[in-house]
C-alpha atoms as a PDB file:
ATOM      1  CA  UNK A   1      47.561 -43.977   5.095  1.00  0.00           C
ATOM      2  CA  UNK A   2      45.646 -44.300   8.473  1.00  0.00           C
ATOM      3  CA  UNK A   3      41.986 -42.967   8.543  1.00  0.00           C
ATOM      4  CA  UNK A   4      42.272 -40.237  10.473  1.00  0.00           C
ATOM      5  CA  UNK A   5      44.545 -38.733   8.311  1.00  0.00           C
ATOM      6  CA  UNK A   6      42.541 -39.703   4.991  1.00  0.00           C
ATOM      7  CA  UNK A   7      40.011 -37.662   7.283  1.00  0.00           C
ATOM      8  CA  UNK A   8      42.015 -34.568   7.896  1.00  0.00           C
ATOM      9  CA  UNK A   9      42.960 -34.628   3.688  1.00  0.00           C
ATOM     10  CA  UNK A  10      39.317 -34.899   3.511  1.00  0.00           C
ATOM     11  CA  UNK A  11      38.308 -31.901   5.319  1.00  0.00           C
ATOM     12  CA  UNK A  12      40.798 -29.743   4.411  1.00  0.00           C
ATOM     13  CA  UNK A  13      39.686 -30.563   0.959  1.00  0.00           C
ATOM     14  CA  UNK A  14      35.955 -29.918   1.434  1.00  0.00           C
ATOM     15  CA  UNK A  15      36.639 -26.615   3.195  1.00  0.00           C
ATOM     16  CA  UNK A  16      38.776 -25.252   0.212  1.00  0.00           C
ATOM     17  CA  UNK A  17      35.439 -26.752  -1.900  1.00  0.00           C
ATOM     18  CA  UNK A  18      33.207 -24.886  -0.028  1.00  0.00           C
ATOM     19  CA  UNK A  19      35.464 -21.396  -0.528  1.00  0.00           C
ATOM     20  CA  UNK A  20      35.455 -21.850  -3.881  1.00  0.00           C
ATOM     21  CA  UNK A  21      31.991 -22.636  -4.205  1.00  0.00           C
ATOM     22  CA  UNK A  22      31.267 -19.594  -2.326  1.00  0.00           C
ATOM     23  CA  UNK A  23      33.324 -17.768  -4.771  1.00  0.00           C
ATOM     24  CA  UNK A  24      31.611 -19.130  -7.979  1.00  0.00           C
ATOM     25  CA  UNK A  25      28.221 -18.500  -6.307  1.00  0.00           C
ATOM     26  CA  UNK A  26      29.398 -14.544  -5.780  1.00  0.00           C
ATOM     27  CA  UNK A  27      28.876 -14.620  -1.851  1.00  0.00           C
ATOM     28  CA  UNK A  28      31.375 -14.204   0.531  1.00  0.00           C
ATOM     29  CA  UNK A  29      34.420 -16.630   0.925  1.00  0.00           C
ATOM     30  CA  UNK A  30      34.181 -17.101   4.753  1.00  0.00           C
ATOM     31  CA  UNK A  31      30.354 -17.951   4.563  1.00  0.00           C
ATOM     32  CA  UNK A  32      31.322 -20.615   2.189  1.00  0.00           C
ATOM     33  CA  UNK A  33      34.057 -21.868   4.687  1.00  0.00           C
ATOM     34  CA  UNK A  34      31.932 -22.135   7.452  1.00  0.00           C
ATOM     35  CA  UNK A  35      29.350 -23.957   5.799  1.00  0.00           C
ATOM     36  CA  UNK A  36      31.853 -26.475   4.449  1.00  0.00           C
ATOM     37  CA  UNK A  37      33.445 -26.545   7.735  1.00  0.00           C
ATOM     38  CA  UNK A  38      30.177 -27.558   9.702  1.00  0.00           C
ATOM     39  CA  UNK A  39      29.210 -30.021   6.863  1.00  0.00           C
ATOM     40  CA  UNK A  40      32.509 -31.716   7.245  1.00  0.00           C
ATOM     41  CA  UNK A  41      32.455 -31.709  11.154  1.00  0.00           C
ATOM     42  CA  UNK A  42      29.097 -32.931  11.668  1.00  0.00           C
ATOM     43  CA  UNK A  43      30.045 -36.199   9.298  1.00  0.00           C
ATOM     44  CA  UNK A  44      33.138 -36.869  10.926  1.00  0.00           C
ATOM     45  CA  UNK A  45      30.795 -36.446  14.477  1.00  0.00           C
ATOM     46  CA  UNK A  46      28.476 -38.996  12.512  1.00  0.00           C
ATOM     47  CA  UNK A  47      31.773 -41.464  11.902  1.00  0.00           C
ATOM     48  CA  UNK A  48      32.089 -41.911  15.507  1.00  0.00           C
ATOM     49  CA  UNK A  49      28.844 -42.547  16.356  1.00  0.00           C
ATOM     50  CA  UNK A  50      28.316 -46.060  17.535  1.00  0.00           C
ATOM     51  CA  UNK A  51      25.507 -48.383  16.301  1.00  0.00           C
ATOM     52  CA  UNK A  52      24.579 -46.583  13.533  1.00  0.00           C
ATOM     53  CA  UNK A  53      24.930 -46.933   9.202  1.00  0.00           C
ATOM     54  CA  UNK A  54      27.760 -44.516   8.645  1.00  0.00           C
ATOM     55  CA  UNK A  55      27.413 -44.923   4.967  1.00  0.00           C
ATOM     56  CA  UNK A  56      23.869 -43.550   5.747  1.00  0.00           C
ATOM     57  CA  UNK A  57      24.289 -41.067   8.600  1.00  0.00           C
ATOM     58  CA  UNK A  58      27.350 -39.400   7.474  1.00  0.00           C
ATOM     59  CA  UNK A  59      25.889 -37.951   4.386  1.00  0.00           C
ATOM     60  CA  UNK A  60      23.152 -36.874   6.180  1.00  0.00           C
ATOM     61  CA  UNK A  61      24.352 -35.889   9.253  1.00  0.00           C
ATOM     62  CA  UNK A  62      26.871 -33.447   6.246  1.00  0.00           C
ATOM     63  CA  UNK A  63      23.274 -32.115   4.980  1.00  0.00           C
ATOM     64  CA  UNK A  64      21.546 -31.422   7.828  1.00  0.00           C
ATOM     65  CA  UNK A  65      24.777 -29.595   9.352  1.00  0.00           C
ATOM     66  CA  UNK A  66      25.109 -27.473   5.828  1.00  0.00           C
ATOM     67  CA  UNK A  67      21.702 -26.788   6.112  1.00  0.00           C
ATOM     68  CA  UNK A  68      21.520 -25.464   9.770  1.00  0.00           C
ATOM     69  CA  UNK A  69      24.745 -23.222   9.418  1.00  0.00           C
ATOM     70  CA  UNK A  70      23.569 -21.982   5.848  1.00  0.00           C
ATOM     71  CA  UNK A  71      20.417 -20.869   7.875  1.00  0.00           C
ATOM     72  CA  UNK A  72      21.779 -19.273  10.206  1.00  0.00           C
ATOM     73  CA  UNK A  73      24.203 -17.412   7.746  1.00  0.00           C
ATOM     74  CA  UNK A  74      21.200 -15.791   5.974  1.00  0.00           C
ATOM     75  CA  UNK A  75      21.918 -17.959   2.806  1.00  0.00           C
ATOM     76  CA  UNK A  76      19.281 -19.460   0.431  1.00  0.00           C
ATOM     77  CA  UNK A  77      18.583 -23.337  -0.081  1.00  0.00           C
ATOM     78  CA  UNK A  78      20.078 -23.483  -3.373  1.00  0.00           C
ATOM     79  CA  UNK A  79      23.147 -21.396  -2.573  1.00  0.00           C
ATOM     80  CA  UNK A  80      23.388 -23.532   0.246  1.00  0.00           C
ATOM     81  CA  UNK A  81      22.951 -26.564  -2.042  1.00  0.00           C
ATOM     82  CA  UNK A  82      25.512 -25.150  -4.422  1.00  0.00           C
ATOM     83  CA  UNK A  83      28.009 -25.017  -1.626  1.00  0.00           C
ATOM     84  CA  UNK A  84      27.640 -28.299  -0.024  1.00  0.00           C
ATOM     85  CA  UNK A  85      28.314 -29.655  -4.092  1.00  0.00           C
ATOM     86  CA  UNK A  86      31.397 -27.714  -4.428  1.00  0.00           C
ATOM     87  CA  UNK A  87      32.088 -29.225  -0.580  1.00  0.00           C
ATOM     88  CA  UNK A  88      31.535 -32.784  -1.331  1.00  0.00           C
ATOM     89  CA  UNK A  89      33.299 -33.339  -4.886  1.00  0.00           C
ATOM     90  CA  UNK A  90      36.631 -32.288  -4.230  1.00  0.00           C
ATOM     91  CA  UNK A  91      37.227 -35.300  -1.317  1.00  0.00           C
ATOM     92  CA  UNK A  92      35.253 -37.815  -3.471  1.00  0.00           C
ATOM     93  CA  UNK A  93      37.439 -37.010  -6.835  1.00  0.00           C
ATOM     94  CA  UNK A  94      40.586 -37.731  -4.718  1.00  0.00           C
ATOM     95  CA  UNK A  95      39.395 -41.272  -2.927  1.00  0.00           C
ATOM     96  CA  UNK A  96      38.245 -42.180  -6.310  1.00  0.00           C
ATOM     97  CA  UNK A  97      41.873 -41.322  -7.839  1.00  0.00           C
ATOM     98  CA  UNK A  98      43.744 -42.842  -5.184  1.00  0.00           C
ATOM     99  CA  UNK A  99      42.160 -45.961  -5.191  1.00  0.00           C
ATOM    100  CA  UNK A 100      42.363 -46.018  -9.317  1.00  0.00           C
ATOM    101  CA  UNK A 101      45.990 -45.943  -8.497  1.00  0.00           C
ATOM    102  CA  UNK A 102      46.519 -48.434  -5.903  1.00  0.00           C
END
């Protein structure tokens, strides 16, 4: 599979994190979206940035786009924070079982 669309499987992943986060953390679904969304977006903006660490920038390029959009939602740091968890460990639990299998 090409990278792009290990990206796209990625995302699509995080977003349905990020709803079900929401869910768990009894706010609304779509606020949980959108923050999972942006966190996703602003990482795969940090990919294609040239001349810089992307093992380093796209995490935090993820946090500081969480963090913005949770702002501006009205949402709390840790609810934020408990978001951006349920955001990032559905995409890492399927790299790390696809490459246990290949």
């Amino acid at each position: 599979m090409g990278e792009y669309q290990l990206m796209a499987i990625a995302v699509a992943l995080a977003v349905i994190g990020g709803g079900v986060a929401a869910k768990l953390a009894k706010i609304e679904i779509w606020k949980g979206i959108v923050v999972a969304a942006v966190a996703a977006l602003a990482a795969i903006v940090a990919f294609f940035v040239p001349g810089f660490d992307r093992s380093l920038a796209m995490p935090l390029a993820g946090l500081v786009g969480a963090g913005v959009s949770g702002a501006l939602l009205g949402l709390s740091a840790p609810t934020t924070a408990n978001i951006l968890i349920g955001t990032a460990v559905p995409p890492m639990l399927a790299f790390v079982i696809m490459e246990m299998s290949a």
